[in-house]
PDB file of N, CA and C in Angstrom:
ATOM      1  N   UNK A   1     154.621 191.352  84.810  1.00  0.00           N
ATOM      2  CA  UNK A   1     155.984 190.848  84.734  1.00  0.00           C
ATOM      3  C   UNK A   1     156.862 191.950  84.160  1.00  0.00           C
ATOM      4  N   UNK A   2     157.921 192.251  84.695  1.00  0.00           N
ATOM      5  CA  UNK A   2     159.055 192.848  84.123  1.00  0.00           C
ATOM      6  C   UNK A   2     159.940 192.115  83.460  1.00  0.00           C
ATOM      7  N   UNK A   3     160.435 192.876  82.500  1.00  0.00           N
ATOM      8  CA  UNK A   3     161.266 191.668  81.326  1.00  0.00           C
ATOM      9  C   UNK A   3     162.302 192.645  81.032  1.00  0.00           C
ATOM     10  N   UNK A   4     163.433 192.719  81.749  1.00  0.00           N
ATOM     11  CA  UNK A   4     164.888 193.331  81.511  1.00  0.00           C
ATOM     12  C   UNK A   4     165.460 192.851  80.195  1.00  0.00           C
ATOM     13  N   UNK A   5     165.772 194.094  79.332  1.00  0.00           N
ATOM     14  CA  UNK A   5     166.863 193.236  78.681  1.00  0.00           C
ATOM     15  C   UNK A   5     168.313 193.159  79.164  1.00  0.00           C
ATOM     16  N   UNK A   6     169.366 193.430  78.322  1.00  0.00           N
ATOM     17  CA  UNK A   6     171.050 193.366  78.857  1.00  0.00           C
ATOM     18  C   UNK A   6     171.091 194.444  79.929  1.00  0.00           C
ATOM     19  N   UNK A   7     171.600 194.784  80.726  1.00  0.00           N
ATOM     20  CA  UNK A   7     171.305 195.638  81.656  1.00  0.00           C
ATOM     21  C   UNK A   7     173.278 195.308  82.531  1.00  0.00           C
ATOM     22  N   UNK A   8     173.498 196.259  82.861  1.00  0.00           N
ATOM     23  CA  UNK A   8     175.021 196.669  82.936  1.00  0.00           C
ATOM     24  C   UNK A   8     175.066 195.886  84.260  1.00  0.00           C
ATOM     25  N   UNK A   9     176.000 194.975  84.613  1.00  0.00           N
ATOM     26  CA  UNK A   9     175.985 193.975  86.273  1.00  0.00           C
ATOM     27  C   UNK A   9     177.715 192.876  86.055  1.00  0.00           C
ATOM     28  N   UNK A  10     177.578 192.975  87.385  1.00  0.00           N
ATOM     29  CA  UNK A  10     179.069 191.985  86.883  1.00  0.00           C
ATOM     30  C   UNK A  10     179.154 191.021  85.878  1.00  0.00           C
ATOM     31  N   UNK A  11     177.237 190.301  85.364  1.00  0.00           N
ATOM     32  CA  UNK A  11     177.685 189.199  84.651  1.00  0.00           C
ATOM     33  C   UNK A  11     178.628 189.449  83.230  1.00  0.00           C
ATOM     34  N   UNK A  12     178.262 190.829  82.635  1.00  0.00           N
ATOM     35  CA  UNK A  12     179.278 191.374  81.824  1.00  0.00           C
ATOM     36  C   UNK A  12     180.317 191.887  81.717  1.00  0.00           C
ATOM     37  N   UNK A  13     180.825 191.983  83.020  1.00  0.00           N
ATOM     38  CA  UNK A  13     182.851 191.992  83.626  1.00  0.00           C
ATOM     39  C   UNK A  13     183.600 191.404  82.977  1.00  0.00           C
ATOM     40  N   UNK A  14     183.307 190.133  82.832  1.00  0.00           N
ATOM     41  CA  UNK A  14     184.761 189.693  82.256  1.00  0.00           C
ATOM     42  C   UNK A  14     184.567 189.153  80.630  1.00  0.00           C
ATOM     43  N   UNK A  15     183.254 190.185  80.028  1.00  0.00           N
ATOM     44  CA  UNK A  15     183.012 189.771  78.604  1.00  0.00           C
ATOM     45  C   UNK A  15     184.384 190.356  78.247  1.00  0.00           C
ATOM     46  N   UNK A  16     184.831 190.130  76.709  1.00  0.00           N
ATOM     47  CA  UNK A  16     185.761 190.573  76.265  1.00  0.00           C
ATOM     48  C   UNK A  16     185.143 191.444  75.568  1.00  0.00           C
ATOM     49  N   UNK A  17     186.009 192.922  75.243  1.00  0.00           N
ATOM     50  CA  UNK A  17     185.221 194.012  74.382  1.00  0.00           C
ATOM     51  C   UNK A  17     184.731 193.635  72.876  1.00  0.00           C
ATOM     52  N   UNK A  18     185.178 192.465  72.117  1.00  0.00           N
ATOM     53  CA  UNK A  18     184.363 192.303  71.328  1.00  0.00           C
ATOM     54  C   UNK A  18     182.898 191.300  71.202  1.00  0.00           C
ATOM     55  N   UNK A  19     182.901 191.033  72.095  1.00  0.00           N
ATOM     56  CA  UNK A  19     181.436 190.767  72.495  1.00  0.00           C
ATOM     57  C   UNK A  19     180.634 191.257  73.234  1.00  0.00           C
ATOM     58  N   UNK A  20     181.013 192.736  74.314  1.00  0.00           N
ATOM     59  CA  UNK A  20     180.310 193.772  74.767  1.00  0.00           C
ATOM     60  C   UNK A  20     179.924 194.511  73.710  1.00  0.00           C
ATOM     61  N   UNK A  21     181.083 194.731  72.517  1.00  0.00           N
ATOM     62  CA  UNK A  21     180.573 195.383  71.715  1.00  0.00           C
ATOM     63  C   UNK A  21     179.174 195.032  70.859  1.00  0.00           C
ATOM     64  N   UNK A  22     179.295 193.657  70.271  1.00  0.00           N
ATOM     65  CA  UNK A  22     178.387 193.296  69.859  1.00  0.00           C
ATOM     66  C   UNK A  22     177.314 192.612  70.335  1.00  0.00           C
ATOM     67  N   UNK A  23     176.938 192.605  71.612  1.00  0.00           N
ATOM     68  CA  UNK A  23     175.728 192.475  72.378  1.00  0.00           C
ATOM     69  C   UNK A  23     175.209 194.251  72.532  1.00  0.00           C
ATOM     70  N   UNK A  24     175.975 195.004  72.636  1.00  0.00           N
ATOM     71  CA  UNK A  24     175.908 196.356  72.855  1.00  0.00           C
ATOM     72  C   UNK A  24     175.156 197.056  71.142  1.00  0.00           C
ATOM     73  N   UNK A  25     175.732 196.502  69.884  1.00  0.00           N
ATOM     74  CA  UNK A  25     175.161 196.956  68.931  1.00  0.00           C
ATOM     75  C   UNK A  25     174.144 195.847  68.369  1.00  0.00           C
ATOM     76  N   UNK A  26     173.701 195.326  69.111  1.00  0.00           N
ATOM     77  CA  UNK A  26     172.113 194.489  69.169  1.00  0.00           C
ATOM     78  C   UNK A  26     170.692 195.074  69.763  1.00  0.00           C
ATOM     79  N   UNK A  27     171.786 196.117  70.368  1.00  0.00           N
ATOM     80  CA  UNK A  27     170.205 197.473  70.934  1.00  0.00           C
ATOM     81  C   UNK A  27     170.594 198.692  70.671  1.00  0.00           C
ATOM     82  N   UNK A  28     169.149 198.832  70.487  1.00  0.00           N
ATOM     83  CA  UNK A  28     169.437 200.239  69.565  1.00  0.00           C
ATOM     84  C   UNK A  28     169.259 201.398  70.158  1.00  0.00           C
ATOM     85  N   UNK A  29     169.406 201.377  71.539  1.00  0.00           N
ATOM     86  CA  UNK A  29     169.766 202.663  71.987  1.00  0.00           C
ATOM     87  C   UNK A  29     171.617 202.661  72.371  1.00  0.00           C
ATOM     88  N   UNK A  30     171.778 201.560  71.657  1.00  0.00           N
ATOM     89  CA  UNK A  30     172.951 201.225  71.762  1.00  0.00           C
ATOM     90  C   UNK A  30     174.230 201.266  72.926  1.00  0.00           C
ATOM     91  N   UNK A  31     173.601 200.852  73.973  1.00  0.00           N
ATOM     92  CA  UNK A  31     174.182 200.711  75.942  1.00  0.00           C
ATOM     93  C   UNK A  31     173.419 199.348  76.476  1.00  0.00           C
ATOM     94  N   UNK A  32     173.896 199.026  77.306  1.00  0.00           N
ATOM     95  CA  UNK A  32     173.109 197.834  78.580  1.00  0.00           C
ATOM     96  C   UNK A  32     172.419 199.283  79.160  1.00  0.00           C
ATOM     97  N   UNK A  33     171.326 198.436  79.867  1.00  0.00           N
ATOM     98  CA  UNK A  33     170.288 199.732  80.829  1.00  0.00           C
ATOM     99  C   UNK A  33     171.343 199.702  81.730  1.00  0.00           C
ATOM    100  N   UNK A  34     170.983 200.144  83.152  1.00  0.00           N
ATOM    101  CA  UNK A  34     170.677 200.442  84.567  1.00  0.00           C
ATOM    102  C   UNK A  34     170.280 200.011  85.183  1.00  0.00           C
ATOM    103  N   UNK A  35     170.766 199.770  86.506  1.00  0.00           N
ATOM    104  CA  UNK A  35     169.410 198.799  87.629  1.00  0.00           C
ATOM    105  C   UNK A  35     168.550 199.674  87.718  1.00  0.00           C
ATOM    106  N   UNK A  36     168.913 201.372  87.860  1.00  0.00           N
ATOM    107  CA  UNK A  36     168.000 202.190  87.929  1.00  0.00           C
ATOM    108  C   UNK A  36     166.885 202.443  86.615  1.00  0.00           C
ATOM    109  N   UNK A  37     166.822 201.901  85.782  1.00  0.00           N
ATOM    110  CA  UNK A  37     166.246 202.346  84.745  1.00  0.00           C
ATOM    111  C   UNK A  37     165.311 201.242  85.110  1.00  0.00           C
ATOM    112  N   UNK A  38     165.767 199.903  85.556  1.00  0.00           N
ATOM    113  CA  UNK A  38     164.518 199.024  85.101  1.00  0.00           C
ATOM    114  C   UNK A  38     163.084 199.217  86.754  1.00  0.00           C
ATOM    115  N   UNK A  39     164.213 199.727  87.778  1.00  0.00           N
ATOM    116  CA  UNK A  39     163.409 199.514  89.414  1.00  0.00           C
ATOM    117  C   UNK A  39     162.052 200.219  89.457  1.00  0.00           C
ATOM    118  N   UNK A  40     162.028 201.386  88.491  1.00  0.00           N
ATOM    119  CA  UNK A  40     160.885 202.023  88.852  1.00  0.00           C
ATOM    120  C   UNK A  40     159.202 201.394  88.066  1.00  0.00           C
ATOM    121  N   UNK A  41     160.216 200.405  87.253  1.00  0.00           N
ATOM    122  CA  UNK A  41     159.419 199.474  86.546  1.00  0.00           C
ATOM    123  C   UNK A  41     158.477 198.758  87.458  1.00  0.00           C
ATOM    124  N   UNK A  42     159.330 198.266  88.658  1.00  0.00           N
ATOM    125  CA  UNK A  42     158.748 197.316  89.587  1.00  0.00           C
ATOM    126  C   UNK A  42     158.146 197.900  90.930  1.00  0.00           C
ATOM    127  N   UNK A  43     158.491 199.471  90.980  1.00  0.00           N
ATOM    128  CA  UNK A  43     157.771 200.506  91.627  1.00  0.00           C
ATOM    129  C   UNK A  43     156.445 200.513  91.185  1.00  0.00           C
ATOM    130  N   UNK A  44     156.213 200.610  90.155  1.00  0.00           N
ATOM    131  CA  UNK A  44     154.809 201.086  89.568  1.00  0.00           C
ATOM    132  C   UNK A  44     154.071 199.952  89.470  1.00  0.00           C
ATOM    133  N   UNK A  45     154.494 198.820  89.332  1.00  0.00           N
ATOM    134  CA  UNK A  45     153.323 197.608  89.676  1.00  0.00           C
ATOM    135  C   UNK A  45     153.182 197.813  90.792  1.00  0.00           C
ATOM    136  N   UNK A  46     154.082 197.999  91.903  1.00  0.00           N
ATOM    137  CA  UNK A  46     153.851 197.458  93.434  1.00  0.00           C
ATOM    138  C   UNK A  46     152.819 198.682  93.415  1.00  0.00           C
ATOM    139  N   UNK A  47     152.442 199.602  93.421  1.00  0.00           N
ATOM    140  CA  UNK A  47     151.664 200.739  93.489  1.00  0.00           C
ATOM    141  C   UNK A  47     150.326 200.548  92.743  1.00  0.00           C
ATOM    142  N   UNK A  48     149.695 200.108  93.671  1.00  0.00           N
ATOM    143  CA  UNK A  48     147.800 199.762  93.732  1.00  0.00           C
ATOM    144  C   UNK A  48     147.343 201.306  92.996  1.00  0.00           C
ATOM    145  N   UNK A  49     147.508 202.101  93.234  1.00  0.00           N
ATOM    146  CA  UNK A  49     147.002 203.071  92.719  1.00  0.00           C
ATOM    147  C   UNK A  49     147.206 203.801  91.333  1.00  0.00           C
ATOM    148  N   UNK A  50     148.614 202.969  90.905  1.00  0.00           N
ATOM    149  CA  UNK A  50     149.073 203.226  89.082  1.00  0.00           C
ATOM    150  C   UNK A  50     148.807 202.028  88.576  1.00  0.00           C
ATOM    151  N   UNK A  51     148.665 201.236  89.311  1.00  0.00           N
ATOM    152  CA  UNK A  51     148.733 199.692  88.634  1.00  0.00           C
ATOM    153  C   UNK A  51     147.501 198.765  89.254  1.00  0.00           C
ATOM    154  N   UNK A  52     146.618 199.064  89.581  1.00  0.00           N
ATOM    155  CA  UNK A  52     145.360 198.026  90.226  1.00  0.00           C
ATOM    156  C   UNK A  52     144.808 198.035  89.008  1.00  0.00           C
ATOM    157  N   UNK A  53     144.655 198.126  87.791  1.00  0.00           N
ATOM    158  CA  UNK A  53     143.913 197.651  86.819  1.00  0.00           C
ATOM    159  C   UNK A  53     144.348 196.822  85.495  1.00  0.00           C
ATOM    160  N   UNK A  54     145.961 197.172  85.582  1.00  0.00           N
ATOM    161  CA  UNK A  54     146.372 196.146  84.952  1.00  0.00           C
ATOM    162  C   UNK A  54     146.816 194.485  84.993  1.00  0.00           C
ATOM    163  N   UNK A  55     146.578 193.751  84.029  1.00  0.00           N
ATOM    164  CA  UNK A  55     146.903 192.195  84.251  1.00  0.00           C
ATOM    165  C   UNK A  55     147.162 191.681  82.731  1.00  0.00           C
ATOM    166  N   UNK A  56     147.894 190.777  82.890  1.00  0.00           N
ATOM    167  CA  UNK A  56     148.891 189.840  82.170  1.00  0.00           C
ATOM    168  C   UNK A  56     149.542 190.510  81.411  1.00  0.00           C
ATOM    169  N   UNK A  57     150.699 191.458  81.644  1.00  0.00           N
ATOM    170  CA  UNK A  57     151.060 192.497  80.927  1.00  0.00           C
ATOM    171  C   UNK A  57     152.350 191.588  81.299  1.00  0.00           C
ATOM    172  N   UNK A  58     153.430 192.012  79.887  1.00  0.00           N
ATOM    173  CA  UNK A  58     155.038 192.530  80.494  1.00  0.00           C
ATOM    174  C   UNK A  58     155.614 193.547  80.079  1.00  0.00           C
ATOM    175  N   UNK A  59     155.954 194.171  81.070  1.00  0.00           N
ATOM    176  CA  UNK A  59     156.394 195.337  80.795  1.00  0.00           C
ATOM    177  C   UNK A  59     158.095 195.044  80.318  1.00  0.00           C
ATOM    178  N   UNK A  60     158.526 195.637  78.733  1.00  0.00           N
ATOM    179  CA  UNK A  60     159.695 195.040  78.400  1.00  0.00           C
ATOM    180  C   UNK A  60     160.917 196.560  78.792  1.00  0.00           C
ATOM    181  N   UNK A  61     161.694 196.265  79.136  1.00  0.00           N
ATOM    182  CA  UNK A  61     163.081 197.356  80.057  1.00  0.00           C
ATOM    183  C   UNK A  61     163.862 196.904  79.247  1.00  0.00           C
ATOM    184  N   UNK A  62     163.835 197.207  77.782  1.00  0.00           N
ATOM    185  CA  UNK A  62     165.287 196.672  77.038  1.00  0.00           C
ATOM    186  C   UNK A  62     166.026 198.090  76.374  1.00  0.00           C
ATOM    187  N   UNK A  63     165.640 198.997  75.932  1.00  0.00           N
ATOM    188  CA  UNK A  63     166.339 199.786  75.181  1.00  0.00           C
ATOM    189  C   UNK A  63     165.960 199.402  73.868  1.00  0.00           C
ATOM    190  N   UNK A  64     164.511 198.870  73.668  1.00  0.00           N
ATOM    191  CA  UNK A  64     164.228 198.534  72.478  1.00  0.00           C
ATOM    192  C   UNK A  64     165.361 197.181  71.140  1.00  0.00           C
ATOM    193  N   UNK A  65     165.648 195.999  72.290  1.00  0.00           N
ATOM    194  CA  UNK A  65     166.264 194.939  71.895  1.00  0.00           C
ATOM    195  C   UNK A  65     165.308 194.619  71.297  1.00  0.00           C
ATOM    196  N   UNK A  66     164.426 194.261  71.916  1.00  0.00           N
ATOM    197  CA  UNK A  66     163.054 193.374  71.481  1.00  0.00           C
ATOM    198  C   UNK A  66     162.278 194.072  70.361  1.00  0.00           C
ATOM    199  N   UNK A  67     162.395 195.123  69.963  1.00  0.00           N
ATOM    200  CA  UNK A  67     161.100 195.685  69.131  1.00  0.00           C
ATOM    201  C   UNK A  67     161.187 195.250  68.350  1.00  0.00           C
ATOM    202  N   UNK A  68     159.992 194.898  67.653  1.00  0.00           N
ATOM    203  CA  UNK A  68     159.538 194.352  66.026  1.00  0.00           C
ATOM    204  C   UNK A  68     160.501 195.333  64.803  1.00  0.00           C
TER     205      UNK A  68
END
């Protein structure tokens, strides 16, 4: 499973800047990702040959939202 965090898309268009801001300083690389940052995520499962041995994994695409 891939597990995106905030990631830059229209649903955050019509946030107002003080709540981009502060969804934005909730990760600490401090930006929304990329579609490109998270796709190659879902490249490398589809690929039997990087990924035929792994299972029940999620792979997390946040910019380190989630870390402990």
């Amino acid at each position: 499973i891939v597990s995106p965090g905030s990631i830059d898309t229209a649903f955050h268009h019509g946030k107002s800047d003080e709540v981009l801001g502060k969804m934005r300083a909730s990760i600490p690389m401090g930006r929304f990702g990329r579609s490109e940052e998270v796709a190659p995520s879902y490249l490398f499962l589809a690929s039997h040959n990087c990924s035929g041995y792994i299972t029940g994994q999620i792979i997390d695409v946040n910019g380190g939202q989630l870390a402990p």
